[in-house]
PDB file of N, CA and C in Angstrom:
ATOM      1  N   UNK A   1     169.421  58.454 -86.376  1.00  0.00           N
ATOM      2  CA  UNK A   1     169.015  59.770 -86.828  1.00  0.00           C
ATOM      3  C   UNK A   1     169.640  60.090 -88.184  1.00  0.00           C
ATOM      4  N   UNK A   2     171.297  59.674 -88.455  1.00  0.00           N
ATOM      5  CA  UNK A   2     171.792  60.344 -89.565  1.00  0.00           C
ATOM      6  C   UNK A   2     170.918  59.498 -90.582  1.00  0.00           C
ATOM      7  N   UNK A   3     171.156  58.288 -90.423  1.00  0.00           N
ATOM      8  CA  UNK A   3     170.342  57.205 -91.615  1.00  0.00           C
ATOM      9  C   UNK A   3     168.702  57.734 -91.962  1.00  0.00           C
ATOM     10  N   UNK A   4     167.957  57.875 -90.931  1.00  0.00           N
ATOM     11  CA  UNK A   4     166.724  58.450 -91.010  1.00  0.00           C
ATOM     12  C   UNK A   4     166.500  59.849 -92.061  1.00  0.00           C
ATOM     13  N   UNK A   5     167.727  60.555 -91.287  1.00  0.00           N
ATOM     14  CA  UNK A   5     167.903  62.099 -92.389  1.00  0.00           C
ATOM     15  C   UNK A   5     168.013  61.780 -94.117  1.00  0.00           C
ATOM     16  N   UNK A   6     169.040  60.789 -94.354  1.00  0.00           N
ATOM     17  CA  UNK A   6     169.477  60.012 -95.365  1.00  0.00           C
ATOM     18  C   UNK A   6     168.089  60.008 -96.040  1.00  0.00           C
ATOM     19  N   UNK A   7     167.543  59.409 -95.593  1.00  0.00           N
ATOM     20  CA  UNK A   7     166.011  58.986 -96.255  1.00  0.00           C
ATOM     21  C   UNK A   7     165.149  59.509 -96.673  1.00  0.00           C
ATOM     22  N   UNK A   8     165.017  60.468 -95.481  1.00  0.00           N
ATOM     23  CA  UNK A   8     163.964  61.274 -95.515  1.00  0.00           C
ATOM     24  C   UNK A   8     164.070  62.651 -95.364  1.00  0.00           C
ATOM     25  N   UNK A   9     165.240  63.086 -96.248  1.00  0.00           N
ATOM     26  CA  UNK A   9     165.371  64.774 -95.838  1.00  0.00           C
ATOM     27  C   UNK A   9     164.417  65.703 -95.646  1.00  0.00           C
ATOM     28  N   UNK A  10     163.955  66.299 -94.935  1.00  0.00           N
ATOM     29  CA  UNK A  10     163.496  67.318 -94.718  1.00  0.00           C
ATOM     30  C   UNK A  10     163.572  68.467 -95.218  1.00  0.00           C
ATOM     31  N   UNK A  11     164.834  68.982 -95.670  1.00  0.00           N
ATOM     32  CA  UNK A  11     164.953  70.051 -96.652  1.00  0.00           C
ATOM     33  C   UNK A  11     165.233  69.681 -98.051  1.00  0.00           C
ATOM     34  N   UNK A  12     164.626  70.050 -99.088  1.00  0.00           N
ATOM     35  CA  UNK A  12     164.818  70.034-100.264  1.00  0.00           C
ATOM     36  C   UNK A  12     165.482  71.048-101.064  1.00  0.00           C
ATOM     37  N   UNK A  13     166.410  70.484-101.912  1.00  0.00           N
ATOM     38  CA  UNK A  13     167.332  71.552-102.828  1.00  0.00           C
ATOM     39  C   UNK A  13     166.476  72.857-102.451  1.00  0.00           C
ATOM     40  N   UNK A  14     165.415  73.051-103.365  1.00  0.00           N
ATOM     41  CA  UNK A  14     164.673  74.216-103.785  1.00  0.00           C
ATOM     42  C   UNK A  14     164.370  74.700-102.550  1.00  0.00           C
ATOM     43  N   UNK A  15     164.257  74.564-101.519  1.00  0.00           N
ATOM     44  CA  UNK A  15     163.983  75.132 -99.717  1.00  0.00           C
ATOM     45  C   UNK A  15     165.824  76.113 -99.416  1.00  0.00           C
ATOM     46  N   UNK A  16     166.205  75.737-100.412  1.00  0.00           N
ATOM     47  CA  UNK A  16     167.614  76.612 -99.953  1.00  0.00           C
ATOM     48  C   UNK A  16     167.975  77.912-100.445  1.00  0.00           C
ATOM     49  N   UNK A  17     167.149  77.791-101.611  1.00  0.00           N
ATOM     50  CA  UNK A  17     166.392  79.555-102.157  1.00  0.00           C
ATOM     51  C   UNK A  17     166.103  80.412-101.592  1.00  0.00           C
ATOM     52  N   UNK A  18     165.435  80.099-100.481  1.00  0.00           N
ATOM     53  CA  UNK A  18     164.308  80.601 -99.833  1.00  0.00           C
ATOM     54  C   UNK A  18     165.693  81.413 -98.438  1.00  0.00           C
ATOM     55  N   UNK A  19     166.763  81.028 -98.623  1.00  0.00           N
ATOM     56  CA  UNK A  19     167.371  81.521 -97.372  1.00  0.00           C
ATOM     57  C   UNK A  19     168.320  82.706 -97.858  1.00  0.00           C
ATOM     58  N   UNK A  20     168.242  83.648 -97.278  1.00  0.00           N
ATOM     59  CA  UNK A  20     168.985  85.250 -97.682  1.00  0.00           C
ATOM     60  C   UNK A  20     169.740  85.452 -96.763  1.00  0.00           C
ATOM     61  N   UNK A  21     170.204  84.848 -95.946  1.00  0.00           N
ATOM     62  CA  UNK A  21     171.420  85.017 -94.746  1.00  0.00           C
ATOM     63  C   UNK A  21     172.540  84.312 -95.870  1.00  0.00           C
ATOM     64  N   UNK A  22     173.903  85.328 -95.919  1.00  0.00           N
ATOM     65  CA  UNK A  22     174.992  85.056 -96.309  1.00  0.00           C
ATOM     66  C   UNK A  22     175.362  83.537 -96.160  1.00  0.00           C
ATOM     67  N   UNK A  23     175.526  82.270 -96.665  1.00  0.00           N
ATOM     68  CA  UNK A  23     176.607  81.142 -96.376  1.00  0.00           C
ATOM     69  C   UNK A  23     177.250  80.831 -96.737  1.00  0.00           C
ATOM     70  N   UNK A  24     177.942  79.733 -96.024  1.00  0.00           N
ATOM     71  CA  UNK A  24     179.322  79.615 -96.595  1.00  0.00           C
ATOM     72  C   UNK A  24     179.232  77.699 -96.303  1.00  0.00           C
ATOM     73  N   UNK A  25     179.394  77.244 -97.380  1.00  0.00           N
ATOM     74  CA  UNK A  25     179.536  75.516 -97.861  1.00  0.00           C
ATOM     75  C   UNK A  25     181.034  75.164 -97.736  1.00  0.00           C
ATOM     76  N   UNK A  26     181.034  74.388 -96.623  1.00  0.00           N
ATOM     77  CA  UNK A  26     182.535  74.087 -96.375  1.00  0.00           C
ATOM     78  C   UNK A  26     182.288  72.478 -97.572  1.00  0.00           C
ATOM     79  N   UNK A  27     183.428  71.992 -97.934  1.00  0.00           N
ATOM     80  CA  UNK A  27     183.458  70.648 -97.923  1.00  0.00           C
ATOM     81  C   UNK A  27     184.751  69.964 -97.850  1.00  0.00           C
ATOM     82  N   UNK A  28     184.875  68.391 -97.097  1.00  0.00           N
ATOM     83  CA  UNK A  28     186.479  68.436 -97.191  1.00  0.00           C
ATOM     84  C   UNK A  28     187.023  67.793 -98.351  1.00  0.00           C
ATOM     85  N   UNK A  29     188.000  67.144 -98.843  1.00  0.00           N
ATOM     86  CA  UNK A  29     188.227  66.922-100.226  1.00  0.00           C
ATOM     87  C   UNK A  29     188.521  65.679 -99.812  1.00  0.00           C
ATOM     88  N   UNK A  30     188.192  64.828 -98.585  1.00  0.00           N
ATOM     89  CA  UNK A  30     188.481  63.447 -98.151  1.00  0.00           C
ATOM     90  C   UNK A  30     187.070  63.072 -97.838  1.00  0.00           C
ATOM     91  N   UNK A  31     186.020  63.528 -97.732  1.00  0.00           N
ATOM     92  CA  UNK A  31     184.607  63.594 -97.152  1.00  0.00           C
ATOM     93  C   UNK A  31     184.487  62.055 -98.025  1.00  0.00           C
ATOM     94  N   UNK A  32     183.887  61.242 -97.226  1.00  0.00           N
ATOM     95  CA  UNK A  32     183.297  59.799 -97.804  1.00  0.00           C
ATOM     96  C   UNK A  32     181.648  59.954 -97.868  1.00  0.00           C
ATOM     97  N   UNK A  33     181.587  60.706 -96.702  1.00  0.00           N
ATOM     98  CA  UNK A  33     180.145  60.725 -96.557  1.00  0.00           C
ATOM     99  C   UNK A  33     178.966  61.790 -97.380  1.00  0.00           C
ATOM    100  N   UNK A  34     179.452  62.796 -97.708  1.00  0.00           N
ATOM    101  CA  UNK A  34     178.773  63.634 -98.814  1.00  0.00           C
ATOM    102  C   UNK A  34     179.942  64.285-100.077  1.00  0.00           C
ATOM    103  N   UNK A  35     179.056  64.378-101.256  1.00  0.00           N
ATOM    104  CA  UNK A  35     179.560  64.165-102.230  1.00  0.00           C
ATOM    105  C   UNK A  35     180.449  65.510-103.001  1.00  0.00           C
ATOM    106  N   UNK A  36     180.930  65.908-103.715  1.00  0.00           N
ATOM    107  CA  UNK A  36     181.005  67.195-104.298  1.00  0.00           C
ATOM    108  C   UNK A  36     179.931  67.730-105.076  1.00  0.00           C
ATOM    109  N   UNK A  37     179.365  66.550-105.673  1.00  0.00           N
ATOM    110  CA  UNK A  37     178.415  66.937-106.409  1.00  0.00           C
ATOM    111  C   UNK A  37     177.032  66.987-105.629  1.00  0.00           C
ATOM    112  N   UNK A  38     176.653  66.641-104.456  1.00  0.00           N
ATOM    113  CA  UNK A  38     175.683  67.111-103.114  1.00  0.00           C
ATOM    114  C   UNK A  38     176.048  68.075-103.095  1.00  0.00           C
ATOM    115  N   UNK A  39     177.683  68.504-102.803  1.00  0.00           N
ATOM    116  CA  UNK A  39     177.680  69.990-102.032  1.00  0.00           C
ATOM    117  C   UNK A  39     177.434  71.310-103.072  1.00  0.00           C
ATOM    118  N   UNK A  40     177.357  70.886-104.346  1.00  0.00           N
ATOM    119  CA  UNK A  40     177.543  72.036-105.508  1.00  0.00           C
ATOM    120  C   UNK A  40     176.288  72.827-105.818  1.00  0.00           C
ATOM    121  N   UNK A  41     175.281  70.808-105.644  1.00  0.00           N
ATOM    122  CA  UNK A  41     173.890  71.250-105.598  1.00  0.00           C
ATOM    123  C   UNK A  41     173.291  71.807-104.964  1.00  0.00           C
ATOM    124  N   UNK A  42     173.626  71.959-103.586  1.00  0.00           N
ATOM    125  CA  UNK A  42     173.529  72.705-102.978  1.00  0.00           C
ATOM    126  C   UNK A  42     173.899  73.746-102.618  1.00  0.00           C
ATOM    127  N   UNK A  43     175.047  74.049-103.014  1.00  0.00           N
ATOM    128  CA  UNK A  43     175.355  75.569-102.660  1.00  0.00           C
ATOM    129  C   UNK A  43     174.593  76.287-104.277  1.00  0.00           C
ATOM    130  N   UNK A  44     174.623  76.080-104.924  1.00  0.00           N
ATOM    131  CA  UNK A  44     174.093  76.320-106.094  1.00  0.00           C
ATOM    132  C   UNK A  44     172.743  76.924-106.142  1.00  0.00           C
ATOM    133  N   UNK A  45     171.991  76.581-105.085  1.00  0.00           N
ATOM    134  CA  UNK A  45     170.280  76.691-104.573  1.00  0.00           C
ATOM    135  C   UNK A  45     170.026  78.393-103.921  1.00  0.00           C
ATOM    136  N   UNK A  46     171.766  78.532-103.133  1.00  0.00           N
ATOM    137  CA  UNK A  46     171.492  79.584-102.038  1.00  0.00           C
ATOM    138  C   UNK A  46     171.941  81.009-103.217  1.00  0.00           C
ATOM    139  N   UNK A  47     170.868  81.926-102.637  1.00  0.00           N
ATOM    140  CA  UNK A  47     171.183  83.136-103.375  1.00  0.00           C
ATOM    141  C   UNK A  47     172.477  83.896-103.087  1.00  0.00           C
ATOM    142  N   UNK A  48     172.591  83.576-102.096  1.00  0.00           N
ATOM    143  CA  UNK A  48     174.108  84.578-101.449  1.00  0.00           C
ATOM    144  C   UNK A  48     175.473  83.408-101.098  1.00  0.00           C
ATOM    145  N   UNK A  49     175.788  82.380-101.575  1.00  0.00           N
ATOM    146  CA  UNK A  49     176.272  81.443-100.726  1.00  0.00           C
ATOM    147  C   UNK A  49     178.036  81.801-100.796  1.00  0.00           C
ATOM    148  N   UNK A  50     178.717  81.172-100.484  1.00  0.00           N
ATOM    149  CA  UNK A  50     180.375  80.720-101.033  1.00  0.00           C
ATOM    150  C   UNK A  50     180.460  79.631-101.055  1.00  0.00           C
ATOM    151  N   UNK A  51     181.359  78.534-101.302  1.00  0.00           N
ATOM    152  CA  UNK A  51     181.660  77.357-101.494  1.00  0.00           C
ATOM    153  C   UNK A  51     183.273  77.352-101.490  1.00  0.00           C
ATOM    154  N   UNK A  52     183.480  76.670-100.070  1.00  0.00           N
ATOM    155  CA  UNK A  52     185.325  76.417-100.190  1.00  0.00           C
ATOM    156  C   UNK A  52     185.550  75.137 -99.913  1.00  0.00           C
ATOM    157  N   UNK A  53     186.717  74.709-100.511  1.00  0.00           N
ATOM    158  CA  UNK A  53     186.865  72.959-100.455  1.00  0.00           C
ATOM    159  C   UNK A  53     188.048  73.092 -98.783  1.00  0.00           C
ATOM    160  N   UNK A  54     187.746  72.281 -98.430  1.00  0.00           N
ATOM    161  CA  UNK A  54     188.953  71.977 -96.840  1.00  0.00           C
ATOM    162  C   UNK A  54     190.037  70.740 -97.880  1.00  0.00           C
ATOM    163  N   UNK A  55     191.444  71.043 -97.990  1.00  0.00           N
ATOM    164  CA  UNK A  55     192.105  70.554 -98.327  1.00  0.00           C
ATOM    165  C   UNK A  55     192.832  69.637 -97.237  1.00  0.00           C
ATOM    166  N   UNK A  56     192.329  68.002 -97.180  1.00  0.00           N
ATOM    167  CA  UNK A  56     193.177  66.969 -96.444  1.00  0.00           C
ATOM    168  C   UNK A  56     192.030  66.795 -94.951  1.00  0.00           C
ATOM    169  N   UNK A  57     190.610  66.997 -95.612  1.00  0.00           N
ATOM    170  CA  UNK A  57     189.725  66.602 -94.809  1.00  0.00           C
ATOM    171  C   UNK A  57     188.895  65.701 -94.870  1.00  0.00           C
ATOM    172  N   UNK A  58     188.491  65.040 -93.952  1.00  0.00           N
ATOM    173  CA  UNK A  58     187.422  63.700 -94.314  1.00  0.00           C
ATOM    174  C   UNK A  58     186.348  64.395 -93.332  1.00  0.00           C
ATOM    175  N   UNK A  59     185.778  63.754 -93.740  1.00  0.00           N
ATOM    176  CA  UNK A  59     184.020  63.967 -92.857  1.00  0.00           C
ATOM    177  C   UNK A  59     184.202  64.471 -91.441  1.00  0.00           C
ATOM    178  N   UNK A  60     184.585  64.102 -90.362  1.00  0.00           N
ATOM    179  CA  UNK A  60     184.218  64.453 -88.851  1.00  0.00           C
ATOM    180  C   UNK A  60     184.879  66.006 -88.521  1.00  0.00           C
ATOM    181  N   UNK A  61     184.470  66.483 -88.492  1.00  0.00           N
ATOM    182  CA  UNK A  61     184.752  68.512 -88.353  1.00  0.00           C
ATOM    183  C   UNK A  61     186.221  68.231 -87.485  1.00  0.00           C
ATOM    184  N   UNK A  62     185.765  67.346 -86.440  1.00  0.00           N
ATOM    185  CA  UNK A  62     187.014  66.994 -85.508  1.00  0.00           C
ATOM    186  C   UNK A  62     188.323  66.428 -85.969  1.00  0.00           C
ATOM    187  N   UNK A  63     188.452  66.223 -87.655  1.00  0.00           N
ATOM    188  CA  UNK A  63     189.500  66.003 -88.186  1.00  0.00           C
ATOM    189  C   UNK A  63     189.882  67.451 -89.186  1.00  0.00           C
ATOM    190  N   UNK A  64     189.490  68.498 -88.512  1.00  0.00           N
ATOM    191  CA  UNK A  64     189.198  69.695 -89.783  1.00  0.00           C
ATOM    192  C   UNK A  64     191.133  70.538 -88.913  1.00  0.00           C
ATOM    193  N   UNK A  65     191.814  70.574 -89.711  1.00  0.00           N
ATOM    194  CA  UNK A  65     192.426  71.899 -89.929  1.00  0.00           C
ATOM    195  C   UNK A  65     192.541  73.145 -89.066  1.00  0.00           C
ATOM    196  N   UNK A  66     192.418  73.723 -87.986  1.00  0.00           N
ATOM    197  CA  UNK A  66     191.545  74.416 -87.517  1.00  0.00           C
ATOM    198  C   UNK A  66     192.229  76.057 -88.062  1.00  0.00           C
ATOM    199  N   UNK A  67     193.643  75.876 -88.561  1.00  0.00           N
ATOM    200  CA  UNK A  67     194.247  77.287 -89.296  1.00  0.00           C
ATOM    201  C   UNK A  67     193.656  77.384 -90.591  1.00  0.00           C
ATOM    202  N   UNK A  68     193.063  76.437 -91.170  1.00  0.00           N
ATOM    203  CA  UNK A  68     192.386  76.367 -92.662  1.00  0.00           C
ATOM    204  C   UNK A  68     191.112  76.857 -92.264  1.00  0.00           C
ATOM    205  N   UNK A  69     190.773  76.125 -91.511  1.00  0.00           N
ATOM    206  CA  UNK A  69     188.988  76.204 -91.390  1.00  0.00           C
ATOM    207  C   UNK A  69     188.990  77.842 -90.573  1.00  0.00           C
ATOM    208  N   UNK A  70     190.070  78.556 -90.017  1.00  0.00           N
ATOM    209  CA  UNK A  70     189.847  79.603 -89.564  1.00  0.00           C
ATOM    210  C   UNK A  70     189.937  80.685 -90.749  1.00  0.00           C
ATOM    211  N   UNK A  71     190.755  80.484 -91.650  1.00  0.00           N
ATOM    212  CA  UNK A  71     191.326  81.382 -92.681  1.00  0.00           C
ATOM    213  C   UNK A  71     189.774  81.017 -93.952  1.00  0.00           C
ATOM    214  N   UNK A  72     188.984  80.189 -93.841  1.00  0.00           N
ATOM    215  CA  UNK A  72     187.820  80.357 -94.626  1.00  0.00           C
ATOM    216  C   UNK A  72     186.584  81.061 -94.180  1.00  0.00           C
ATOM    217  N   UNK A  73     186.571  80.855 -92.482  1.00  0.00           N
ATOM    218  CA  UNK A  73     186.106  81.560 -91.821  1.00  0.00           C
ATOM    219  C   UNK A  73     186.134  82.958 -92.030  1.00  0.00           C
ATOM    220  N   UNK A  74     187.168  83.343 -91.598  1.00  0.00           N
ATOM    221  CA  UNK A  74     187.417  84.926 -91.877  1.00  0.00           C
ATOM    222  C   UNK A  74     187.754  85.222 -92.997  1.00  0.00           C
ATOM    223  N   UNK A  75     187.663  84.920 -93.871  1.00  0.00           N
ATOM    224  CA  UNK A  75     187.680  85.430 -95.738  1.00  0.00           C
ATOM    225  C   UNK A  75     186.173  85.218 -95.675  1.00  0.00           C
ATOM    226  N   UNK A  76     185.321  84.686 -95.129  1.00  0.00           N
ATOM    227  CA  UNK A  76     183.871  85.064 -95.314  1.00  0.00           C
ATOM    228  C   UNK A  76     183.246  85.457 -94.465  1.00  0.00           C
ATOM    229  N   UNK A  77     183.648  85.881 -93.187  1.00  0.00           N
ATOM    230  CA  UNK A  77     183.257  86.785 -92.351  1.00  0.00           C
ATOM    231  C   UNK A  77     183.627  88.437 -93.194  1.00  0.00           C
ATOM    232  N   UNK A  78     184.752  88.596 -93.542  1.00  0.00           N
ATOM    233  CA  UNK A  78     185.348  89.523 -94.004  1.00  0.00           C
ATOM    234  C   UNK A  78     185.444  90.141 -95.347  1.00  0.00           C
ATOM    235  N   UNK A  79     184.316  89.531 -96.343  1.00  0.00           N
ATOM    236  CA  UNK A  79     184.428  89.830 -97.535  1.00  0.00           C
ATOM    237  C   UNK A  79     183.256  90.523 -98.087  1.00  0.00           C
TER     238      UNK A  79
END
């Protein structure tokens, strides 16, 4: 499935315009698997977005921080 996605995304940059719900672009600063410059382009697309880097994260959420990833959470729940 991930390889398939790889290929053949389904959403395109310009499809991220189109979304008006507040987000928030995590990325970790160890991530192998997507890029900074993926995540910029993309947050870049959304009209309302944020963009915070996870400091001492690699790709699997299950290696995420969870006092970091809470404190980005609620600075964008809360802002």
């Amino acid at each position: 499935m991930m390889v398939n996605l790889g290929k053949n995304m389904p959403l395109q940059l310009n499809d991220f315009a189109a979304v008006e719900a507040p987000c928030l672009l995590l990325l970790g600063d160890r991530d192998k698997m997507i890029t900074m410059e993926e995540t910029i382009n993309a947050y870049k697309q959304f009209p309302n977005a944020q963009f915070g880097m996870l400091p001492g994260t690699p790709h699997p959420i299950e290696q995420v921080d969870v006092n970091t990833l809470s404190f980005f959470i609620t600075r964008f729940c809360y802002s």
